[in-house]
C-alpha atoms as a PDB file:
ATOM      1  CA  UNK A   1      95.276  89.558 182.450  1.00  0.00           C
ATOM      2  CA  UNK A   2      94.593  87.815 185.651  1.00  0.00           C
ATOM      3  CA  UNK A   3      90.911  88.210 185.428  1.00  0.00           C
ATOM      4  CA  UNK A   4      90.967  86.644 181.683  1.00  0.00           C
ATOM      5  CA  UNK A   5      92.907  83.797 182.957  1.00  0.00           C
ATOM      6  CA  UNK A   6      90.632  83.331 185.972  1.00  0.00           C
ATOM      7  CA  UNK A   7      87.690  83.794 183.470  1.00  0.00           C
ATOM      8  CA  UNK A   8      89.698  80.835 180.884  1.00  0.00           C
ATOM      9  CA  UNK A   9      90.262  78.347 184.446  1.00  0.00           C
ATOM     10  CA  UNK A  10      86.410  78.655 185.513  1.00  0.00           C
ATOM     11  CA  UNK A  11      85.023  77.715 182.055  1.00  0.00           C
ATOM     12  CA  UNK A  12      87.190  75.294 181.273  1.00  0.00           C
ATOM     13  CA  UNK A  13      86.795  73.629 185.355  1.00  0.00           C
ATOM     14  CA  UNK A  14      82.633  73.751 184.196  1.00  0.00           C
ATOM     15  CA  UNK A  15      83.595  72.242 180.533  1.00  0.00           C
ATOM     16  CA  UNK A  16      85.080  69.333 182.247  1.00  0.00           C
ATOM     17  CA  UNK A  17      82.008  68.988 184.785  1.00  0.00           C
ATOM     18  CA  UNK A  18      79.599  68.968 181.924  1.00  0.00           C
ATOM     19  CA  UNK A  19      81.450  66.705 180.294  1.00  0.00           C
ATOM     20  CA  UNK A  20      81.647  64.549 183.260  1.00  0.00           C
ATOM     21  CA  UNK A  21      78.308  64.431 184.218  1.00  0.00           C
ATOM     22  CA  UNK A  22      76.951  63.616 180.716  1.00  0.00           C
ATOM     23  CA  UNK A  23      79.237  60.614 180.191  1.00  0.00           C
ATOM     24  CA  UNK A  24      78.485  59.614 184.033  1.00  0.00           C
ATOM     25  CA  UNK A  25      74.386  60.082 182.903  1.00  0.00           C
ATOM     26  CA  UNK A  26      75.269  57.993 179.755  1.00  0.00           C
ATOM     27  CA  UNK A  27      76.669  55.161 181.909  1.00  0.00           C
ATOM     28  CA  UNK A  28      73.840  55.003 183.478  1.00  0.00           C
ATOM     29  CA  UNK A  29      71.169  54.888 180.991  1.00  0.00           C
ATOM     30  CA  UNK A  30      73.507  51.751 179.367  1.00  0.00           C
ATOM     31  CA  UNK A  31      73.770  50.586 182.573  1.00  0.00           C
ATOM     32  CA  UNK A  32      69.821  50.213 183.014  1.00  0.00           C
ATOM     33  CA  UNK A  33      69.887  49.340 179.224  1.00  0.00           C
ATOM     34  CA  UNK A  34      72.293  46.294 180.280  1.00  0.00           C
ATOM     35  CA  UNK A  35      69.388  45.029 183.128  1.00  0.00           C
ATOM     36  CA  UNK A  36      66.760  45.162 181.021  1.00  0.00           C
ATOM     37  CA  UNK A  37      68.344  43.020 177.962  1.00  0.00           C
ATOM     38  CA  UNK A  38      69.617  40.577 180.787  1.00  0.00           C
ATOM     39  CA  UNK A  39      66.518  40.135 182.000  1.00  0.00           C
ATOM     40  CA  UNK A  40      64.899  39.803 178.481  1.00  0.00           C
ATOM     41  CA  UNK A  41      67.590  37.477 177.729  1.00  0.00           C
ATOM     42  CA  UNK A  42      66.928  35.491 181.022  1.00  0.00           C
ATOM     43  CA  UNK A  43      62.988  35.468 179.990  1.00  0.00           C
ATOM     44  CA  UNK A  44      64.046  33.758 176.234  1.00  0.00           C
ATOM     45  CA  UNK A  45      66.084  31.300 178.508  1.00  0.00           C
ATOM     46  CA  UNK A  46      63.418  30.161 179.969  1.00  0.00           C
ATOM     47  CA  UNK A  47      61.137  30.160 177.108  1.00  0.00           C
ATOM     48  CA  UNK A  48      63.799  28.241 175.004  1.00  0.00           C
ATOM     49  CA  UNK A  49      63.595  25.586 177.471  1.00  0.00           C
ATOM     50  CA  UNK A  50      60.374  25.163 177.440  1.00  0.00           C
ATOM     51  CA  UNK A  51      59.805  25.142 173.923  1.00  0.00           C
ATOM     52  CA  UNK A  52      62.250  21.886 174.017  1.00  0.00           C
ATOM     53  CA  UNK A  53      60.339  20.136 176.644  1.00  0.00           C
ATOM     54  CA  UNK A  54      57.083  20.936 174.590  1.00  0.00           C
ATOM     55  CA  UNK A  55      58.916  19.763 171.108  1.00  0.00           C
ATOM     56  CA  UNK A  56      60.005  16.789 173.081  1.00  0.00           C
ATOM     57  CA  UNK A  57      56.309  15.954 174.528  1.00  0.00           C
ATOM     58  CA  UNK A  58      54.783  16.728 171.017  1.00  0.00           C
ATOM     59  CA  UNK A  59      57.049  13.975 169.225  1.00  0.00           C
ATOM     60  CA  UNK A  60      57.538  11.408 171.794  1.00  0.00           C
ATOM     61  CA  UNK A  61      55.965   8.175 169.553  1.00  0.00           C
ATOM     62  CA  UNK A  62      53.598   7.475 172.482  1.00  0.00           C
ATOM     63  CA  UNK A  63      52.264  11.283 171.803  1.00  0.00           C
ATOM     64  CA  UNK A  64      52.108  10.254 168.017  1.00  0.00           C
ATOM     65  CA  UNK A  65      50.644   7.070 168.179  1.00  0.00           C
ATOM     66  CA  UNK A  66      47.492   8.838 170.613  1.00  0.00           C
ATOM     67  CA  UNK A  67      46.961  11.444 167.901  1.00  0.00           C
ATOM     68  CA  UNK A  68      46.679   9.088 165.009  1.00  0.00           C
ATOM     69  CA  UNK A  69      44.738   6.818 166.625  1.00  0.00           C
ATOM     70  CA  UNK A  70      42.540  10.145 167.769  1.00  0.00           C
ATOM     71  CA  UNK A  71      42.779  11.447 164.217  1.00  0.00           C
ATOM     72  CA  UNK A  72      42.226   8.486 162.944  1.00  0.00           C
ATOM     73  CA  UNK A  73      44.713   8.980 160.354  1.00  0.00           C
ATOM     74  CA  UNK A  74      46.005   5.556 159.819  1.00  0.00           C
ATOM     75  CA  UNK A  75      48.900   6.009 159.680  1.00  0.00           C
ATOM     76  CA  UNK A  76      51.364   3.017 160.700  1.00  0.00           C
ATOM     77  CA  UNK A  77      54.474   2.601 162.422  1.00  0.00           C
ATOM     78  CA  UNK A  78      57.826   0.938 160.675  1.00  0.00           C
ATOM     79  CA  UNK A  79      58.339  -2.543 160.327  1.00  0.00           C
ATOM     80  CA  UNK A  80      61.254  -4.587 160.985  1.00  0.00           C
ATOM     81  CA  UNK A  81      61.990  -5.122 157.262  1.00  0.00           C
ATOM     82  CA  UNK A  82      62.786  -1.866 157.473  1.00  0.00           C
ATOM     83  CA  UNK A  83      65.439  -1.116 159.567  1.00  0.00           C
ATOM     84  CA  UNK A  84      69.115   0.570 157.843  1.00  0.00           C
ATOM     85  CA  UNK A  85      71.466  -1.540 156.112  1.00  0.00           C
ATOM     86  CA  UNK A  86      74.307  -3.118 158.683  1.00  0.00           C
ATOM     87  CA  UNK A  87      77.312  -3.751 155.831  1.00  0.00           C
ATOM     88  CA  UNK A  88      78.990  -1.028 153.876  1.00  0.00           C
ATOM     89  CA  UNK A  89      79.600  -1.822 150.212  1.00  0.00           C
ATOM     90  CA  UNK A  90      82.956  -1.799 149.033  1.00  0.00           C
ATOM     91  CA  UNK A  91      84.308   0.280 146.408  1.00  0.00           C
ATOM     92  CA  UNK A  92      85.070  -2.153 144.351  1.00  0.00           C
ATOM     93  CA  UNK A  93      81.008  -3.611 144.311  1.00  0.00           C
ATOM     94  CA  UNK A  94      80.397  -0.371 143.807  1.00  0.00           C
ATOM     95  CA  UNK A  95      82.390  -0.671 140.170  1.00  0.00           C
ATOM     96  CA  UNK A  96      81.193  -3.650 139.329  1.00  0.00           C
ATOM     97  CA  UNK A  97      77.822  -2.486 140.121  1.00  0.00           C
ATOM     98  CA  UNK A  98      78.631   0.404 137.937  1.00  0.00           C
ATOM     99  CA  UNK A  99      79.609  -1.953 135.134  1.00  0.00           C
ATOM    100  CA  UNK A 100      76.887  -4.064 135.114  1.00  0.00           C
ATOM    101  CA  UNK A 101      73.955  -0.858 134.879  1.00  0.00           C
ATOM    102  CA  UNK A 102      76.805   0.602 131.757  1.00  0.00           C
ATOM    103  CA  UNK A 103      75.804  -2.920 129.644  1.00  0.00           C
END
């Protein structure tokens, strides 16, 4: 009986082993799966920024203005008439406003 329990020890000493080693092999391949999206995620990083400086370039209205004029699109610029409203409307001009379009 001895020699079975030896023979029960030494398998289940190499069961653990193999066990060990493949979750030590899987930590590693995650591990080098972990770099590599780090360093893809550092590379969008950069790109992102980038992209905003370019966006930023592309509609500054000095930019704009050069490519209409270039295009010769014609297109113009607003005026002063048309800058947004300064006063709120109360709600009771709003009512009466309401009124007045009912008649």
């Amino acid at each position: 009986m001895t020699v079975r329990r030896l023979v029960v020890c030494i398998l289940a000493v190499v069961a653990i082993a193999i066990v060990s080693i493949y979750h030590h092999a899987l930590a590693v391949k995650y591990g080098y799966e972990l770099a590599r999206l780090e360093k893809q995620s550092s590379e969008l990083r950069v790109s992102i920024a980038t992209l905003e400086g370019r966006i930023t370039t592309l509609a500054s209205p000095a930019r704009l203005k050069i490519e209409n004029d270039k295009l010769q699109l014609g297109l113009v610029g607003p005026s002063n008439w048309q800058q947004p409203p300064t006063a709120v409307a109360s709600v009771d001009d709003s009512r009466n406003e309401f009124d007045f379009a009912r008649r």
